[in-house]
C-alpha atoms as a PDB file:
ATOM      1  CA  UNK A   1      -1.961 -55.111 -42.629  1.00  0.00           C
ATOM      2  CA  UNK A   2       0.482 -56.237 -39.814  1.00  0.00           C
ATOM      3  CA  UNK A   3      -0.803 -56.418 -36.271  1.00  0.00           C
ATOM      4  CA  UNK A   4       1.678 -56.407 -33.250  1.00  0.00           C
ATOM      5  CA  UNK A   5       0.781 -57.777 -30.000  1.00  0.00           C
ATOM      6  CA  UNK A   6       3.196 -58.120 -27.054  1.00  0.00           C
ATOM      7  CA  UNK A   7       2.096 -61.446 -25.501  1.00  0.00           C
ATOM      8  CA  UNK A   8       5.083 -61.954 -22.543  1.00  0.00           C
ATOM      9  CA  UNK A   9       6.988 -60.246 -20.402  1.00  0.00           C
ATOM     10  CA  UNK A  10      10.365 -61.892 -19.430  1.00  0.00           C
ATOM     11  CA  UNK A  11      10.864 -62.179 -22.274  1.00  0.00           C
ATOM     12  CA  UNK A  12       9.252 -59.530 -24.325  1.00  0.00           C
ATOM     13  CA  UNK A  13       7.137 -61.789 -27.148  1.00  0.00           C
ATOM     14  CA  UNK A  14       5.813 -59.614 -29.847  1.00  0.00           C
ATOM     15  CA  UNK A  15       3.189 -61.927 -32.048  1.00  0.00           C
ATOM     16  CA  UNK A  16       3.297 -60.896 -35.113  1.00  0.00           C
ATOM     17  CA  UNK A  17       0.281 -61.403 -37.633  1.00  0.00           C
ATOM     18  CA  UNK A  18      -0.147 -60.756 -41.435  1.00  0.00           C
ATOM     19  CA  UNK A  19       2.327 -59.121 -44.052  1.00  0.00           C
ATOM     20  CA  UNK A  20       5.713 -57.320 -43.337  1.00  0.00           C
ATOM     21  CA  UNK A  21       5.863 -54.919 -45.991  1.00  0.00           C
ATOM     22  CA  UNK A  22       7.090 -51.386 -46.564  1.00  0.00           C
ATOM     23  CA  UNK A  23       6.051 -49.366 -43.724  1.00  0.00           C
ATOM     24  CA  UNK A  24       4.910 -52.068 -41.678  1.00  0.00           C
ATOM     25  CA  UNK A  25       8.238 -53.211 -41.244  1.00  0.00           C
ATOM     26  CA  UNK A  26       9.360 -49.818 -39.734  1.00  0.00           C
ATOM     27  CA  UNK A  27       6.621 -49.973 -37.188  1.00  0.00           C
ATOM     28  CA  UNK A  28       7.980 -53.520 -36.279  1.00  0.00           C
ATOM     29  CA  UNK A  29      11.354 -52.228 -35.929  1.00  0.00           C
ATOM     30  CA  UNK A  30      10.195 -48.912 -33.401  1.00  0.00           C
ATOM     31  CA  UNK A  31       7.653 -51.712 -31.365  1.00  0.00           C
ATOM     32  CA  UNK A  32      11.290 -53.916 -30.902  1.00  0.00           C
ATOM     33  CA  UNK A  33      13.366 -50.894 -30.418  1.00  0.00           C
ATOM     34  CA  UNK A  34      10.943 -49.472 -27.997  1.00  0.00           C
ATOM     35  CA  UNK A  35      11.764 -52.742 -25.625  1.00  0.00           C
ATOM     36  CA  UNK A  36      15.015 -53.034 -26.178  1.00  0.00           C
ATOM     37  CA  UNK A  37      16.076 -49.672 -25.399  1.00  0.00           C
ATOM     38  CA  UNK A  38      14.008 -50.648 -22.049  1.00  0.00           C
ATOM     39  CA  UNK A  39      16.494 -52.927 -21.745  1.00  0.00           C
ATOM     40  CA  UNK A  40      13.916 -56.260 -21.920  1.00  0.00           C
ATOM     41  CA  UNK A  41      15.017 -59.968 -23.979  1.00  0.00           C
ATOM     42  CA  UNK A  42      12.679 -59.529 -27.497  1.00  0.00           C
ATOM     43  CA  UNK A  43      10.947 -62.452 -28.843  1.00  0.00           C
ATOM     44  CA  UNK A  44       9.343 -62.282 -32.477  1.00  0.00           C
ATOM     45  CA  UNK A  45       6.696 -64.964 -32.750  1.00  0.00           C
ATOM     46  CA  UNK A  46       6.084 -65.308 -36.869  1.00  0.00           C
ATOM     47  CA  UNK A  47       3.641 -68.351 -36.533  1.00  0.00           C
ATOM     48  CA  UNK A  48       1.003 -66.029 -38.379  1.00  0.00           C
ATOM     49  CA  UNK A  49       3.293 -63.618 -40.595  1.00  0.00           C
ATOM     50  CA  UNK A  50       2.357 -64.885 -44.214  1.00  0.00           C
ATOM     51  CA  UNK A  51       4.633 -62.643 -46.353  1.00  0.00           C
ATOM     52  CA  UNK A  52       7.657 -60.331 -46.107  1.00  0.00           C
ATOM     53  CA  UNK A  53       9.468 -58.314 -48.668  1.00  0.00           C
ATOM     54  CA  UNK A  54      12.789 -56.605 -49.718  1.00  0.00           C
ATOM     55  CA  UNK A  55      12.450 -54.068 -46.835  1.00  0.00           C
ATOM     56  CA  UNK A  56      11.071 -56.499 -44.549  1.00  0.00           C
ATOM     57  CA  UNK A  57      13.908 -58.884 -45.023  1.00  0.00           C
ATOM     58  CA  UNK A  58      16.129 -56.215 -44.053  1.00  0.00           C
ATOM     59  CA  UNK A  59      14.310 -55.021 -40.755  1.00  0.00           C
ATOM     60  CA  UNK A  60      14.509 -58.221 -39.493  1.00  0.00           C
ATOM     61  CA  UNK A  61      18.044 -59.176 -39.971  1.00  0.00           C
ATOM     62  CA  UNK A  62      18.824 -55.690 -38.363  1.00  0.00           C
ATOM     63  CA  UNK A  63      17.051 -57.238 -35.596  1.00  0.00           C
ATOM     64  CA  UNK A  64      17.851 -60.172 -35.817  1.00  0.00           C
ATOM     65  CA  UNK A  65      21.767 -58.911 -35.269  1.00  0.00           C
ATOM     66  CA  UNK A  66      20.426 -56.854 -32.519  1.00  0.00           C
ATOM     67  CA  UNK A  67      19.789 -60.191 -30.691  1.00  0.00           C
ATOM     68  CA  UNK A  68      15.957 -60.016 -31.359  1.00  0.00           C
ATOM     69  CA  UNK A  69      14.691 -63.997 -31.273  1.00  0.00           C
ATOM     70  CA  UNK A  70      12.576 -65.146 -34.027  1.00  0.00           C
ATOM     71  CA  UNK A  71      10.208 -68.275 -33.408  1.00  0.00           C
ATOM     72  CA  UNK A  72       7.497 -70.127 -35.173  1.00  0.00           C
ATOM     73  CA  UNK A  73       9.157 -69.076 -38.747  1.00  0.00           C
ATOM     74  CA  UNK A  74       7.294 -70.754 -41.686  1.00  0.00           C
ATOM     75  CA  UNK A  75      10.059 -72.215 -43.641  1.00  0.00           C
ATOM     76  CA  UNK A  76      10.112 -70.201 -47.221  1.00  0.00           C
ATOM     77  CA  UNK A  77      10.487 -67.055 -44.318  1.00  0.00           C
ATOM     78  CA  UNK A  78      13.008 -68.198 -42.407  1.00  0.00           C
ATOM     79  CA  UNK A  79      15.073 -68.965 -46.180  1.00  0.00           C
ATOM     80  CA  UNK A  80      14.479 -65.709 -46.918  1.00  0.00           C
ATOM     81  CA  UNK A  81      15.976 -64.185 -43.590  1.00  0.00           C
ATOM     82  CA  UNK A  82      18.706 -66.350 -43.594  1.00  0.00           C
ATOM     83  CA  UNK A  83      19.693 -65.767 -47.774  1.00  0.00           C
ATOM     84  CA  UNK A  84      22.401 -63.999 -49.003  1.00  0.00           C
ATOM     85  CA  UNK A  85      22.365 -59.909 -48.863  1.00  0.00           C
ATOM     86  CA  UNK A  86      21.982 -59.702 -52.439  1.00  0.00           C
ATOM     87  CA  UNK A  87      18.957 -61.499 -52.912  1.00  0.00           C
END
């Protein structure tokens, strides 16, 4: 279960709480699009995401190269998002 909630304004902070996985993943990627094509700053708050895999990994680097902010990372995350491609 992932749950999305957009907690500022300028800029847009999306917390993000439980497991980016699969599908999940693509419905954080529309929420971040959806503000970005509105032309708003995007802030990812992970303080509560407690797993992400393969596909997840890749969602958020595409963000993350999109200029999307990532905060409040645990550390074994944030290893994971900044690893090598092949991983």
């Amino acid at each position: 279960m992932l749950r999305i909630t957009q907690i500022g304004e300028s800029p847009s902070t999306l917390k993000v709480e439980g497991r980016i996985i699969s599908d999940w993943a693509a419905v954080l990627e529309d929420e971040s699009r959806k503000l970005i094509e509105a032309k708003q700053a995007v802030v990812l708050d992970f303080s509560n995401v407690s797993f992400i895999d393969r596909q997840g990994v890749a969602t958020v680097r595409r963000l993350k190269a999109g200029d999307v902010r990532i905060i409040n990372c645990s550390p074994l995350i944030e290893d994971m998002l900044n690893g090598e491609e092949g991983e």
